[in-house]
C-alpha atoms as a PDB file:
ATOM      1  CA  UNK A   1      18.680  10.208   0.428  1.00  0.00           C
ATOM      2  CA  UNK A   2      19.458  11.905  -3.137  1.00  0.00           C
ATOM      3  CA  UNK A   3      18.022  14.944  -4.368  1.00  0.00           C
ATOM      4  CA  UNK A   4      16.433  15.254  -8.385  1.00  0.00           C
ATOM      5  CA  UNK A   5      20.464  14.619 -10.258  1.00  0.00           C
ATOM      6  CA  UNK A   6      19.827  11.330  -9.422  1.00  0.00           C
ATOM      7  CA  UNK A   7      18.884   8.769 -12.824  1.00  0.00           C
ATOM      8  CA  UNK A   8      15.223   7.608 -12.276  1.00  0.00           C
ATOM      9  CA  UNK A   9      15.249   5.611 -15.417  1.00  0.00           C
ATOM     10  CA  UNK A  10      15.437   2.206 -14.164  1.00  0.00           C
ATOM     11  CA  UNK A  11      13.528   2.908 -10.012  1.00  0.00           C
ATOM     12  CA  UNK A  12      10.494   0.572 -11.046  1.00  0.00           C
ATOM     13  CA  UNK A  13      13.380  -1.935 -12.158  1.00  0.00           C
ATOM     14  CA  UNK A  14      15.019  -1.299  -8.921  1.00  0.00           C
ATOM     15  CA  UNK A  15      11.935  -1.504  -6.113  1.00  0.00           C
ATOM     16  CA  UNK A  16      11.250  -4.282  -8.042  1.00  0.00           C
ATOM     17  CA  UNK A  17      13.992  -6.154  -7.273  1.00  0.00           C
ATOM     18  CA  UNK A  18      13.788  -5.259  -4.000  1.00  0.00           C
ATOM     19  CA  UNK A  19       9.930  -6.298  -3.993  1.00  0.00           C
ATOM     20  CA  UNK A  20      10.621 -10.021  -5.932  1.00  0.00           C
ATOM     21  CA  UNK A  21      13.472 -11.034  -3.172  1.00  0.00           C
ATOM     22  CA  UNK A  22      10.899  -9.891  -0.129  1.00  0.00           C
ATOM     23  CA  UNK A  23       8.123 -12.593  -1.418  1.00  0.00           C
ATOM     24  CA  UNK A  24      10.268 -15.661  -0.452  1.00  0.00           C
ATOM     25  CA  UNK A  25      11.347 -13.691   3.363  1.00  0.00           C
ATOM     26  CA  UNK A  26       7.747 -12.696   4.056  1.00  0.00           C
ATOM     27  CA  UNK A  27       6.278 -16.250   3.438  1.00  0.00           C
ATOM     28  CA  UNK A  28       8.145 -17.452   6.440  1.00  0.00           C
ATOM     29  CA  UNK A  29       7.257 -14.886   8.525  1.00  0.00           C
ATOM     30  CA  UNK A  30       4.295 -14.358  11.328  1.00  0.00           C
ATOM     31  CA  UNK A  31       3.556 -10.932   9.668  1.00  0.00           C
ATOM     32  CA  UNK A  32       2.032 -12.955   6.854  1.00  0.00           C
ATOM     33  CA  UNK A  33       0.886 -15.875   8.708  1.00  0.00           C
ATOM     34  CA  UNK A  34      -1.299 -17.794   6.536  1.00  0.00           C
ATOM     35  CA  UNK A  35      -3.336 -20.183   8.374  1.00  0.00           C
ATOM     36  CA  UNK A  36      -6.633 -17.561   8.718  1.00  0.00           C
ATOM     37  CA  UNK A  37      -6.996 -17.791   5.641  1.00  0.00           C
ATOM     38  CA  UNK A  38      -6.132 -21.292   5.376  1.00  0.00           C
ATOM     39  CA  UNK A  39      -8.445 -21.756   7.535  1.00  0.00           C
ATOM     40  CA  UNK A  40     -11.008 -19.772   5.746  1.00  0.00           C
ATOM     41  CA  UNK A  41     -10.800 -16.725   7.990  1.00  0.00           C
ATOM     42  CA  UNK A  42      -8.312 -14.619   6.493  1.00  0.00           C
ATOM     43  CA  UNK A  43      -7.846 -11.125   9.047  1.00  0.00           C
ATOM     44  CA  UNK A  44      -7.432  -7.927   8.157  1.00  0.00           C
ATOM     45  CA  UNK A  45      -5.889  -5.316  10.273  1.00  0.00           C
ATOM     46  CA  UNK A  46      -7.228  -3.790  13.320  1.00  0.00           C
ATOM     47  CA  UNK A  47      -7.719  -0.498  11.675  1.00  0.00           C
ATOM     48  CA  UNK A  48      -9.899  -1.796   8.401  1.00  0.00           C
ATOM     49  CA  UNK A  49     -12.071  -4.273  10.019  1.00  0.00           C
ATOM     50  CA  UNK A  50     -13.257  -1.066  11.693  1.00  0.00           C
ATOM     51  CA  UNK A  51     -13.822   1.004   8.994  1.00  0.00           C
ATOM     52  CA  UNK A  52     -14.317  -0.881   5.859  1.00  0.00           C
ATOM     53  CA  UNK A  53     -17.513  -2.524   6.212  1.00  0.00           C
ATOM     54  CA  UNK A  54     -19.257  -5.393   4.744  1.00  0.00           C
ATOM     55  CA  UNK A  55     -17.456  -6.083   0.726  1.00  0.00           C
ATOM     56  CA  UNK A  56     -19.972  -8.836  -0.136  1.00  0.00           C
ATOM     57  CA  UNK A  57     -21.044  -8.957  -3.217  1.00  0.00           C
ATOM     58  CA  UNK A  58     -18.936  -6.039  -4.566  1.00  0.00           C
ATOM     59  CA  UNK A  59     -16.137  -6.219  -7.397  1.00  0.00           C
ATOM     60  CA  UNK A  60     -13.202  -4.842  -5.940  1.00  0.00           C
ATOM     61  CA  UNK A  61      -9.668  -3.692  -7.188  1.00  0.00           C
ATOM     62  CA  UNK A  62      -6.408  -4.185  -5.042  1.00  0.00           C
ATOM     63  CA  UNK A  63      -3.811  -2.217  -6.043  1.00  0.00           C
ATOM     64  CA  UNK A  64      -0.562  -2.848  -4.947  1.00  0.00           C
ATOM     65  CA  UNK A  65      -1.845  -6.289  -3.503  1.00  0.00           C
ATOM     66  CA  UNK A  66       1.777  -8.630  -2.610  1.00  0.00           C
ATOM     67  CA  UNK A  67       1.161 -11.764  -2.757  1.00  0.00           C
ATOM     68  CA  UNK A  68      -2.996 -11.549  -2.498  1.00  0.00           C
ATOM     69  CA  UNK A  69      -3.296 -11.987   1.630  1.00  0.00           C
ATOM     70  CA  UNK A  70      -5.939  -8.993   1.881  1.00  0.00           C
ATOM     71  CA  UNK A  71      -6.792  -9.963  -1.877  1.00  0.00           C
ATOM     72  CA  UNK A  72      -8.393 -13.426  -1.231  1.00  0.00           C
ATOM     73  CA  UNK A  73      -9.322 -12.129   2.186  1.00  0.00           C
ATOM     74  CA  UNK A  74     -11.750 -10.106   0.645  1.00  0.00           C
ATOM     75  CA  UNK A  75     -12.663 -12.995  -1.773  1.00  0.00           C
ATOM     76  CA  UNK A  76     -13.552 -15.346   1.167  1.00  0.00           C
ATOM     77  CA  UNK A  77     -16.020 -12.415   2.429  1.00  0.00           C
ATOM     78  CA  UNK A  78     -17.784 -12.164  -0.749  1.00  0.00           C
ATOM     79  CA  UNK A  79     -16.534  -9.926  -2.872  1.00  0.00           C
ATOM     80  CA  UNK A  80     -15.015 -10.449  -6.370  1.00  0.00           C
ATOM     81  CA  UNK A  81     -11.625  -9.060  -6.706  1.00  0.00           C
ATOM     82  CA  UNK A  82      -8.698  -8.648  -9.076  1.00  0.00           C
ATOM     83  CA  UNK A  83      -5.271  -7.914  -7.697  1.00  0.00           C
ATOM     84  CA  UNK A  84      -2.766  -6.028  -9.291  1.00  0.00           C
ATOM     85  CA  UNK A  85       1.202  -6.353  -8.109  1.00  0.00           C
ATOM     86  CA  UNK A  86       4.309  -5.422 -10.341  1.00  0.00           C
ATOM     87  CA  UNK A  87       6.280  -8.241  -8.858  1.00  0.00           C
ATOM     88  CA  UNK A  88       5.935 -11.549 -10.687  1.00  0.00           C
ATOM     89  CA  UNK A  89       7.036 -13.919  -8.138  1.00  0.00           C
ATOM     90  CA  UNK A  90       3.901 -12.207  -5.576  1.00  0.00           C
ATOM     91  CA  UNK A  91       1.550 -12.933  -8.560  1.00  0.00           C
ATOM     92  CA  UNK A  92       2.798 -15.994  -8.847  1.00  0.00           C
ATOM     93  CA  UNK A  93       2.373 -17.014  -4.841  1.00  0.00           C
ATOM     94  CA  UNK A  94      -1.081 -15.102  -5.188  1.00  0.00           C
ATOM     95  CA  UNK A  95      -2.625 -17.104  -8.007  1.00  0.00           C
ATOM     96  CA  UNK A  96      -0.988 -20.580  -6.069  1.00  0.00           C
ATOM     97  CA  UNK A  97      -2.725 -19.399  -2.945  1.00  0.00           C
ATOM     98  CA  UNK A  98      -5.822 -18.717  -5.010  1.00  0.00           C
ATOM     99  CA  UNK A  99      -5.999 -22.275  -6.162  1.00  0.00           C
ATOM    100  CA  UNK A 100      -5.301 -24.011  -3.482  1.00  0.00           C
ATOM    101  CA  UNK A 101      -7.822 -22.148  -1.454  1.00  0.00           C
ATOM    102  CA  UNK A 102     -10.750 -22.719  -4.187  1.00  0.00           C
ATOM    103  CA  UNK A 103     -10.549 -18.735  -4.978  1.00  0.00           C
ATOM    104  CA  UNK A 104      -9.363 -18.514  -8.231  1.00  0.00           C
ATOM    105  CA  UNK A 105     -12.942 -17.838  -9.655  1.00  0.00           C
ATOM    106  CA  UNK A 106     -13.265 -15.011  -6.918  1.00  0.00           C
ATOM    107  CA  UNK A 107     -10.155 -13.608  -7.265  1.00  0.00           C
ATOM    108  CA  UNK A 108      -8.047 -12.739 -10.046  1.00  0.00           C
ATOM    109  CA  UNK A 109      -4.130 -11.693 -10.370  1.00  0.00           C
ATOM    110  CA  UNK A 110      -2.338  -9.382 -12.800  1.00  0.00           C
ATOM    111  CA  UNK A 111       1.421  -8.819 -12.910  1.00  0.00           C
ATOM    112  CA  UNK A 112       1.129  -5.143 -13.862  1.00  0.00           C
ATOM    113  CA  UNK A 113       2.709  -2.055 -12.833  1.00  0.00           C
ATOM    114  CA  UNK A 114       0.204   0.235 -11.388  1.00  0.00           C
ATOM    115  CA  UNK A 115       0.576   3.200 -13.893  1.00  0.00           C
ATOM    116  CA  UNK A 116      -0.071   0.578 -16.626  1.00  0.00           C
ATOM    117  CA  UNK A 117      -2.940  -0.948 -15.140  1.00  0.00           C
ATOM    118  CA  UNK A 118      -5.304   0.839 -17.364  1.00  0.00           C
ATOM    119  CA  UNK A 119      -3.730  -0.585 -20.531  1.00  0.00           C
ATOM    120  CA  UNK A 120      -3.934  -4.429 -19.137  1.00  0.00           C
ATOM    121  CA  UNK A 121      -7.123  -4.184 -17.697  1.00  0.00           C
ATOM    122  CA  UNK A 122      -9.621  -2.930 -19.875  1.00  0.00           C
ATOM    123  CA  UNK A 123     -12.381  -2.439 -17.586  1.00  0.00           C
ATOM    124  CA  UNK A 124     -12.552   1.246 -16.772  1.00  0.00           C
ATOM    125  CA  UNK A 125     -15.727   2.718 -14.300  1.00  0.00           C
ATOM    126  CA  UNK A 126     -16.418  -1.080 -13.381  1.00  0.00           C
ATOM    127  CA  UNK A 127     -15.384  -1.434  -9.502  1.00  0.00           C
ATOM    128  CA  UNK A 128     -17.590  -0.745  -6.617  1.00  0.00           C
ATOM    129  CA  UNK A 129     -14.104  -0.419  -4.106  1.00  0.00           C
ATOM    130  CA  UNK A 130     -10.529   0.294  -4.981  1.00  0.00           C
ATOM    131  CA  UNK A 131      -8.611  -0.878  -2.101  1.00  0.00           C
ATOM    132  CA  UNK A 132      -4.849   0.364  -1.308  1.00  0.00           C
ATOM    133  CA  UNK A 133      -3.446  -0.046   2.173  1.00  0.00           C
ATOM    134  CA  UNK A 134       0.194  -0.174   4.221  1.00  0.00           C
ATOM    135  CA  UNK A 135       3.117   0.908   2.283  1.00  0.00           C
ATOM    136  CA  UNK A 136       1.555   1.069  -1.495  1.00  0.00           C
ATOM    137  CA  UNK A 137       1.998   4.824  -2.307  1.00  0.00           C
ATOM    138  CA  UNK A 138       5.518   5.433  -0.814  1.00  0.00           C
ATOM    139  CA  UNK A 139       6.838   3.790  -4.084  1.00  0.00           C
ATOM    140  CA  UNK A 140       5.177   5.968  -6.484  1.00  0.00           C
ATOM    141  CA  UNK A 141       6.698   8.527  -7.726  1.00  0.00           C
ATOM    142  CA  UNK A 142       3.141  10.453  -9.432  1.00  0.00           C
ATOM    143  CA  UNK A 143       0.560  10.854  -6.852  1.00  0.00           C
ATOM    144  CA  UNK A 144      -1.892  12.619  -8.858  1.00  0.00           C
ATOM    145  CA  UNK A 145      -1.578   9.556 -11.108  1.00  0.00           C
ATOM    146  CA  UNK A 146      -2.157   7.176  -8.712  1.00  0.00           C
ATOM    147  CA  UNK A 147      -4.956   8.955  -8.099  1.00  0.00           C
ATOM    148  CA  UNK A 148      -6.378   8.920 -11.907  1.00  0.00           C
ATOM    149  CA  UNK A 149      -5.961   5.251 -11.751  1.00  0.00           C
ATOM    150  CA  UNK A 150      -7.927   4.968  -8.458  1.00  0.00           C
ATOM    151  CA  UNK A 151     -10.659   7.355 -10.241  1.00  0.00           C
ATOM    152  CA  UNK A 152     -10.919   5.229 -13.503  1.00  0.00           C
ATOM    153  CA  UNK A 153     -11.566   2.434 -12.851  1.00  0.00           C
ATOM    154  CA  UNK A 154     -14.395   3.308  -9.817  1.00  0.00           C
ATOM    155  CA  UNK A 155     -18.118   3.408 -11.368  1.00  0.00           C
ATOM    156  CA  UNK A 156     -19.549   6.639  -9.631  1.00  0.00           C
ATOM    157  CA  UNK A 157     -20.644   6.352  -6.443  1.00  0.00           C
ATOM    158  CA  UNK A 158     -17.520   3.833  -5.807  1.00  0.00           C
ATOM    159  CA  UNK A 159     -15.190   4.361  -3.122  1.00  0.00           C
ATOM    160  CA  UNK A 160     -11.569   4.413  -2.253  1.00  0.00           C
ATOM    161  CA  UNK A 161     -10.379   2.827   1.057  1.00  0.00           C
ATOM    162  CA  UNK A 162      -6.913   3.783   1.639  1.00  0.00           C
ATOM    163  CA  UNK A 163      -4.917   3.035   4.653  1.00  0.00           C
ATOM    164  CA  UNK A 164      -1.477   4.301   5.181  1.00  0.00           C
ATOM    165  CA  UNK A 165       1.609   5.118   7.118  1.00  0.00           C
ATOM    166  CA  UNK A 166       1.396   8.733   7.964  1.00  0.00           C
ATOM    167  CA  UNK A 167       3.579  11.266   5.888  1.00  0.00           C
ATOM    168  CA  UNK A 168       4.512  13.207   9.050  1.00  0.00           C
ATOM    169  CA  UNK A 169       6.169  10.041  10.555  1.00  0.00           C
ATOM    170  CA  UNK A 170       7.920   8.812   7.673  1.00  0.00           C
ATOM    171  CA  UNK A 171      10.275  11.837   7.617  1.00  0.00           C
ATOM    172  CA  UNK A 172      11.396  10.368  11.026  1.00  0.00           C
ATOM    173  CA  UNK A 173      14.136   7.430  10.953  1.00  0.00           C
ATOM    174  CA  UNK A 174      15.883   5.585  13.757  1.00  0.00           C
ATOM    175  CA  UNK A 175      18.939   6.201  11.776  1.00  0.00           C
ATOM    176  CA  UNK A 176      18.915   9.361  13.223  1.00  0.00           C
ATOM    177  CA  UNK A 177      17.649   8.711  16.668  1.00  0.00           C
ATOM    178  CA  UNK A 178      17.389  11.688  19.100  1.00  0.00           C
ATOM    179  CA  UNK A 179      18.719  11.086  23.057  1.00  0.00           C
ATOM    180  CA  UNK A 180      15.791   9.897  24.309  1.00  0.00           C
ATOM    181  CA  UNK A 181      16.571   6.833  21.679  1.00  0.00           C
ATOM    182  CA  UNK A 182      13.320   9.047  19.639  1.00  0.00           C
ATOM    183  CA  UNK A 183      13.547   8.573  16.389  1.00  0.00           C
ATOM    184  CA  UNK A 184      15.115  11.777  14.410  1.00  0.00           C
ATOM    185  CA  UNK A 185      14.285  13.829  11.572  1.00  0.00           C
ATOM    186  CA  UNK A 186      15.126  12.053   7.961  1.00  0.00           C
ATOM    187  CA  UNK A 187      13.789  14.228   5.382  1.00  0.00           C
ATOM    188  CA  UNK A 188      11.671  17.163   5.233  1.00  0.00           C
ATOM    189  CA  UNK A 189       8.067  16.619   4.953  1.00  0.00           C
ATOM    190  CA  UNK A 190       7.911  18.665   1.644  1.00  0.00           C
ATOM    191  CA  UNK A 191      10.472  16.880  -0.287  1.00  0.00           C
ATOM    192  CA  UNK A 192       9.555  16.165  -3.454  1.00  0.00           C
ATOM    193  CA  UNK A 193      12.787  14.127  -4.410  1.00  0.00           C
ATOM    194  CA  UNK A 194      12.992  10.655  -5.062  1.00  0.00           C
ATOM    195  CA  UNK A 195      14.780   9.321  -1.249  1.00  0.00           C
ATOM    196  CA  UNK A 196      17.154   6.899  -2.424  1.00  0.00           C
ATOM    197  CA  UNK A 197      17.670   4.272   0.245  1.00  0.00           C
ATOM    198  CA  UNK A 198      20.463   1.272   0.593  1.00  0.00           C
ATOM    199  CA  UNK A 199      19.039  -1.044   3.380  1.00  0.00           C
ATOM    200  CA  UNK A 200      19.269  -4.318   3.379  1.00  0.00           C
ATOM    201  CA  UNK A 201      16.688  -5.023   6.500  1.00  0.00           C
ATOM    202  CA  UNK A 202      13.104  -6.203   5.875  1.00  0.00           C
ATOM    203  CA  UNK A 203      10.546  -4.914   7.965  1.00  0.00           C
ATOM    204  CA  UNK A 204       8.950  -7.938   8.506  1.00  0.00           C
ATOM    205  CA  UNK A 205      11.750 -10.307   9.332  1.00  0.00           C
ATOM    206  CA  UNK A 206      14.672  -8.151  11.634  1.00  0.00           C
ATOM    207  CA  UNK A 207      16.814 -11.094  10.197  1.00  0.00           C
ATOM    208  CA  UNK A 208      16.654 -10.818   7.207  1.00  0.00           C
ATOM    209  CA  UNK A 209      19.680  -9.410   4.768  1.00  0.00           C
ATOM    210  CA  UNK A 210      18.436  -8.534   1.191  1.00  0.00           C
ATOM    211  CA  UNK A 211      20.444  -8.421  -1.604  1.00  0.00           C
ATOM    212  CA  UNK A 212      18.569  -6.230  -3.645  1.00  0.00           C
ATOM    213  CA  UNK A 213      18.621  -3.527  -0.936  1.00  0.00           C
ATOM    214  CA  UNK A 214      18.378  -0.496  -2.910  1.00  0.00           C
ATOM    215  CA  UNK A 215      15.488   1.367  -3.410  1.00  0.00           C
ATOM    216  CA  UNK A 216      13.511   4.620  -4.595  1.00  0.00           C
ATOM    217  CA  UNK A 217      10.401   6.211  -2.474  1.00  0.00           C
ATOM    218  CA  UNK A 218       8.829   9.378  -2.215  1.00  0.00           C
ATOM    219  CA  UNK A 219       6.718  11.293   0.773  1.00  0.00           C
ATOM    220  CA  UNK A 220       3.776  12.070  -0.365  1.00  0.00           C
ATOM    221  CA  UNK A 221       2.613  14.772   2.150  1.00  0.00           C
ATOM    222  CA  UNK A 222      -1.415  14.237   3.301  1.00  0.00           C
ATOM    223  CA  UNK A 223      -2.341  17.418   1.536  1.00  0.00           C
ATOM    224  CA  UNK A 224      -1.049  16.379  -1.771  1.00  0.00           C
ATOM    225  CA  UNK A 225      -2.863  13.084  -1.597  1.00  0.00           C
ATOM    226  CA  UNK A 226      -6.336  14.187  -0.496  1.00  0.00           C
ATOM    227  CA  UNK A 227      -6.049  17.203  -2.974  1.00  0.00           C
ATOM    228  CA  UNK A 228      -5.167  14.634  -6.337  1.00  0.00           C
ATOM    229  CA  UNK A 229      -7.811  12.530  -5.245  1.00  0.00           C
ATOM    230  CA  UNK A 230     -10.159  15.682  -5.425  1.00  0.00           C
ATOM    231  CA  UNK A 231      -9.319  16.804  -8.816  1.00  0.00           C
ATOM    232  CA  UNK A 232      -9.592  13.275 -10.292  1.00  0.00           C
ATOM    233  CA  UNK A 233     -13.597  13.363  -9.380  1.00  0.00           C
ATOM    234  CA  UNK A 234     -13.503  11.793  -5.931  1.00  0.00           C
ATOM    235  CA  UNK A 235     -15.009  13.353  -2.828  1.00  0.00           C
ATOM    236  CA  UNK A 236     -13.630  13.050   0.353  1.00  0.00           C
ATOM    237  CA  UNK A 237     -16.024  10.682   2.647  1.00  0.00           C
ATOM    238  CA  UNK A 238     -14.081  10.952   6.046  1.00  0.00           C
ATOM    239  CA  UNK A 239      -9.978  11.148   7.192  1.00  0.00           C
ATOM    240  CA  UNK A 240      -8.964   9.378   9.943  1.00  0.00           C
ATOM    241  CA  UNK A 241      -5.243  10.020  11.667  1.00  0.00           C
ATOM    242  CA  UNK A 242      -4.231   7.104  13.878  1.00  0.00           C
ATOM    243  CA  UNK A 243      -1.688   6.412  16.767  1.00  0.00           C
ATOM    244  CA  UNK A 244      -0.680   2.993  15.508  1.00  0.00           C
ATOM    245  CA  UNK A 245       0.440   1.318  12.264  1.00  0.00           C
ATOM    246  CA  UNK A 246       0.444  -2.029  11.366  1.00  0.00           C
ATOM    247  CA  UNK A 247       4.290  -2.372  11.240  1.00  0.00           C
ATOM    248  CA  UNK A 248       7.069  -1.625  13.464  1.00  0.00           C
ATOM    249  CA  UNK A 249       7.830   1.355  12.125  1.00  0.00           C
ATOM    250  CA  UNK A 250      10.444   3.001  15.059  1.00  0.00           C
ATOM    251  CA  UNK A 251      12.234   0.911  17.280  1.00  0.00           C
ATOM    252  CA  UNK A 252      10.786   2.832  19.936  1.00  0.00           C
ATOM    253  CA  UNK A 253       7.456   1.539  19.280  1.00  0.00           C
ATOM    254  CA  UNK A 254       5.064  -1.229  21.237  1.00  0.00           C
ATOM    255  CA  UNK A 255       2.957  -3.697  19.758  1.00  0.00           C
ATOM    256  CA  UNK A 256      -0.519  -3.836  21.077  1.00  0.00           C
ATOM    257  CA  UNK A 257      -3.290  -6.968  21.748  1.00  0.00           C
ATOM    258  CA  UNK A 258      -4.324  -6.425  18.578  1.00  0.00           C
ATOM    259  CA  UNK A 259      -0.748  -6.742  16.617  1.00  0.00           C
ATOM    260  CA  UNK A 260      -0.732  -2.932  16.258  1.00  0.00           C
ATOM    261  CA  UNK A 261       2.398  -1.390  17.195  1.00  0.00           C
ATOM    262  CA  UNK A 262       2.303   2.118  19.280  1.00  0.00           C
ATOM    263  CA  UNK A 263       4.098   5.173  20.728  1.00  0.00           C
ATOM    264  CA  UNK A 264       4.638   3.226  25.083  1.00  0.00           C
ATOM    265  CA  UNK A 265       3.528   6.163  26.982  1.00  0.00           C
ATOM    266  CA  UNK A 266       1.319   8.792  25.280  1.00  0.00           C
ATOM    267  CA  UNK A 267       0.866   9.520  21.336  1.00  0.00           C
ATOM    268  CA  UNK A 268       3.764  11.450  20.055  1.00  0.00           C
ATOM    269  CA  UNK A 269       2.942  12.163  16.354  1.00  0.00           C
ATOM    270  CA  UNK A 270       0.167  10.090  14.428  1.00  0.00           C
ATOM    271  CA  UNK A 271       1.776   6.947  12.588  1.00  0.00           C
ATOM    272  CA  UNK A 272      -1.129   6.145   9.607  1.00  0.00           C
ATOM    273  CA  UNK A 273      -4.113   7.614   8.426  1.00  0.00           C
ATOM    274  CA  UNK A 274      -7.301   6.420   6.354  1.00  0.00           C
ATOM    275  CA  UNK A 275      -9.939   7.779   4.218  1.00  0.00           C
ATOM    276  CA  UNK A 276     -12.511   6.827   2.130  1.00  0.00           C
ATOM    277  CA  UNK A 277     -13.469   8.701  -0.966  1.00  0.00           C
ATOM    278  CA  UNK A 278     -16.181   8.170  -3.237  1.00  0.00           C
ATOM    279  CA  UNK A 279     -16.282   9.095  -7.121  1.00  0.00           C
ATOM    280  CA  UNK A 280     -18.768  11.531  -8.161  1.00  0.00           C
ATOM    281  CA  UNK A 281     -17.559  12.495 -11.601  1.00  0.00           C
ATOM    282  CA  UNK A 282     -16.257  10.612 -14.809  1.00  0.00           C
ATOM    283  CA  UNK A 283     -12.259  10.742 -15.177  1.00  0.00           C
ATOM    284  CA  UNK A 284     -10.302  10.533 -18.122  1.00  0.00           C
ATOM    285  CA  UNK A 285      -8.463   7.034 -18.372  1.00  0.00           C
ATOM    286  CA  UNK A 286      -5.235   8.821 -20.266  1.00  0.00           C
ATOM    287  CA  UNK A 287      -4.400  10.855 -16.703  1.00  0.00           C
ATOM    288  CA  UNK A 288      -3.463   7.229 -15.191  1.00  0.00           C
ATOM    289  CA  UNK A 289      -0.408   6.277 -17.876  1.00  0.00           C
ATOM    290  CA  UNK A 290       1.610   9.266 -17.443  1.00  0.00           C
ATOM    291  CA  UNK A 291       4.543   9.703 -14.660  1.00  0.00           C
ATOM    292  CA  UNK A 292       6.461  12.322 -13.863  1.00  0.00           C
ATOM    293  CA  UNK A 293       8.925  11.159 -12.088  1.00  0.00           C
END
């Protein structure tokens, strides 16, 4: 962890790095098992096929998308999508995928990072959804423009789904495991620092050894989030805290029957949260480009 002397210059260089080498390690893993949608019945989590609802027929925006799994998901169910990533190699993968699953006119990749998005996609107030889920905001350092982006590009009466890992749990780290083998305190929740981290481990492969391991994240605490979403014209719809995550996100947790992993005897502290917002108000594009990092 590193407090505000450290250089920021180059931490979208850096996560992305990081992000490029993970594409190749998460193809070959079960996390990202491919043959729903293969199959032509890609899955979403546990968590948004409960809340989303039915996207057919609506032009969505994925934000943060990988390599397009959720992206063409959503395509196959009838809605028209564009996914943005800031990784090439995941665009790459995403518009291969697209193709060979007969999606490409459904579903469209940019190679963009996500505070430029406004300047590559020239289609502001457009979308019906913006969709953002599972580790996306964590490696931004400007929440509030995050949520300008989100806001642009919505026509009003458009919602936000966001799903997330919960801001209380990510200041916990095994590193720093209590006696009970509990997971210890990392950071405080209110840190407002860029958390400089060197690990080479990949959450979705325990074997895998990265070579770009360093990287730059921020907590975002739940406040903050709801509260920039507000003042770029959304309303919040509902917020949902949740016991599981998608990930296995202590050692100490257990995965479910539905491939959601869980505090083994009785809920500790949540692990995610979702909401969806809806916009009720025009927001200036500009907001989106700037980052304070």
């Amino acid at each position: 962890m590193a407090d505000g002397s450290v250089d920021l210059t180059n931490w979208r260089s850096v996560n992305r790095a990081n992000w490029d080498e993970r594409v190749a390690v998460h193809l070959k893993t079960s996390s990202y098992d491919l043959q729903p949608l293969r199959s032509g019945r890609g899955e979403l989590h546990a968590i948004e096929e409960d809340e989303l609802g039915s996207v057919d027929g609506l032009r969505v925006l994925h934000l943060q998308c990988h390599f397009g799994v959720d992206t063409l998901t959503l395509a196959q169910r009838g809605a028209q999508v564009v996914g943005i990533d800031f990784s090439g190699p995941a665009i790459e993968m995403a518009r291969s995928l697209a193709a060979e699953l007969g999606l490409s006119a459904r579903a469209r990749f940019i190679e963009c990072d996500l505070y430029h998005t406004p300047d590559v996609l020239p289609e502001p107030a457009s979308f019906d959804l913006v969709y953002v889920t599972w580790g996306a905001i964590n490696w931004l350092p400007d929440i509030e423009g995050w949520a300008q982006v989100v806001a642009g590009f919505l026509k009003p009466g458009g919602k936000l789904y966001l799903a997330e890992g919960h801001p209380t749990a990510l200041v916990f780290d095994d590193a720093f495991a209590m006696p009970d083998n509990m997971p210890g305190l990392y950071a405080p929740y209110f840190h407002k620092e860029a958390l400089v981290i060197d690990d080479p481990r990949d959450y979705a492969d325990e074997n895998a050894v990265l070579k770009n391991s360093l990287t730059y994240e921020w907590i975002h605490p739940l406040g903050k989030i709801i509260t920039s979403l507000l003042e770029a014209g959304l309303s919040l719809d509902w917020l949902h805290e949740h016991d599981s995550v998608t990930w296995q996100m202590f050692d100490k947790l257990v995965e479910d029957d539905q491939g959601m992993f869980r505090w083994p005897d009785k809920a500790w502290l949540p692990l995610s949260f979702s909401l969806k917002a809806t916009r009720v108000m025009a927001s200036d594009m500009s907001g989106g480009c700037q980052v304070k990092p």
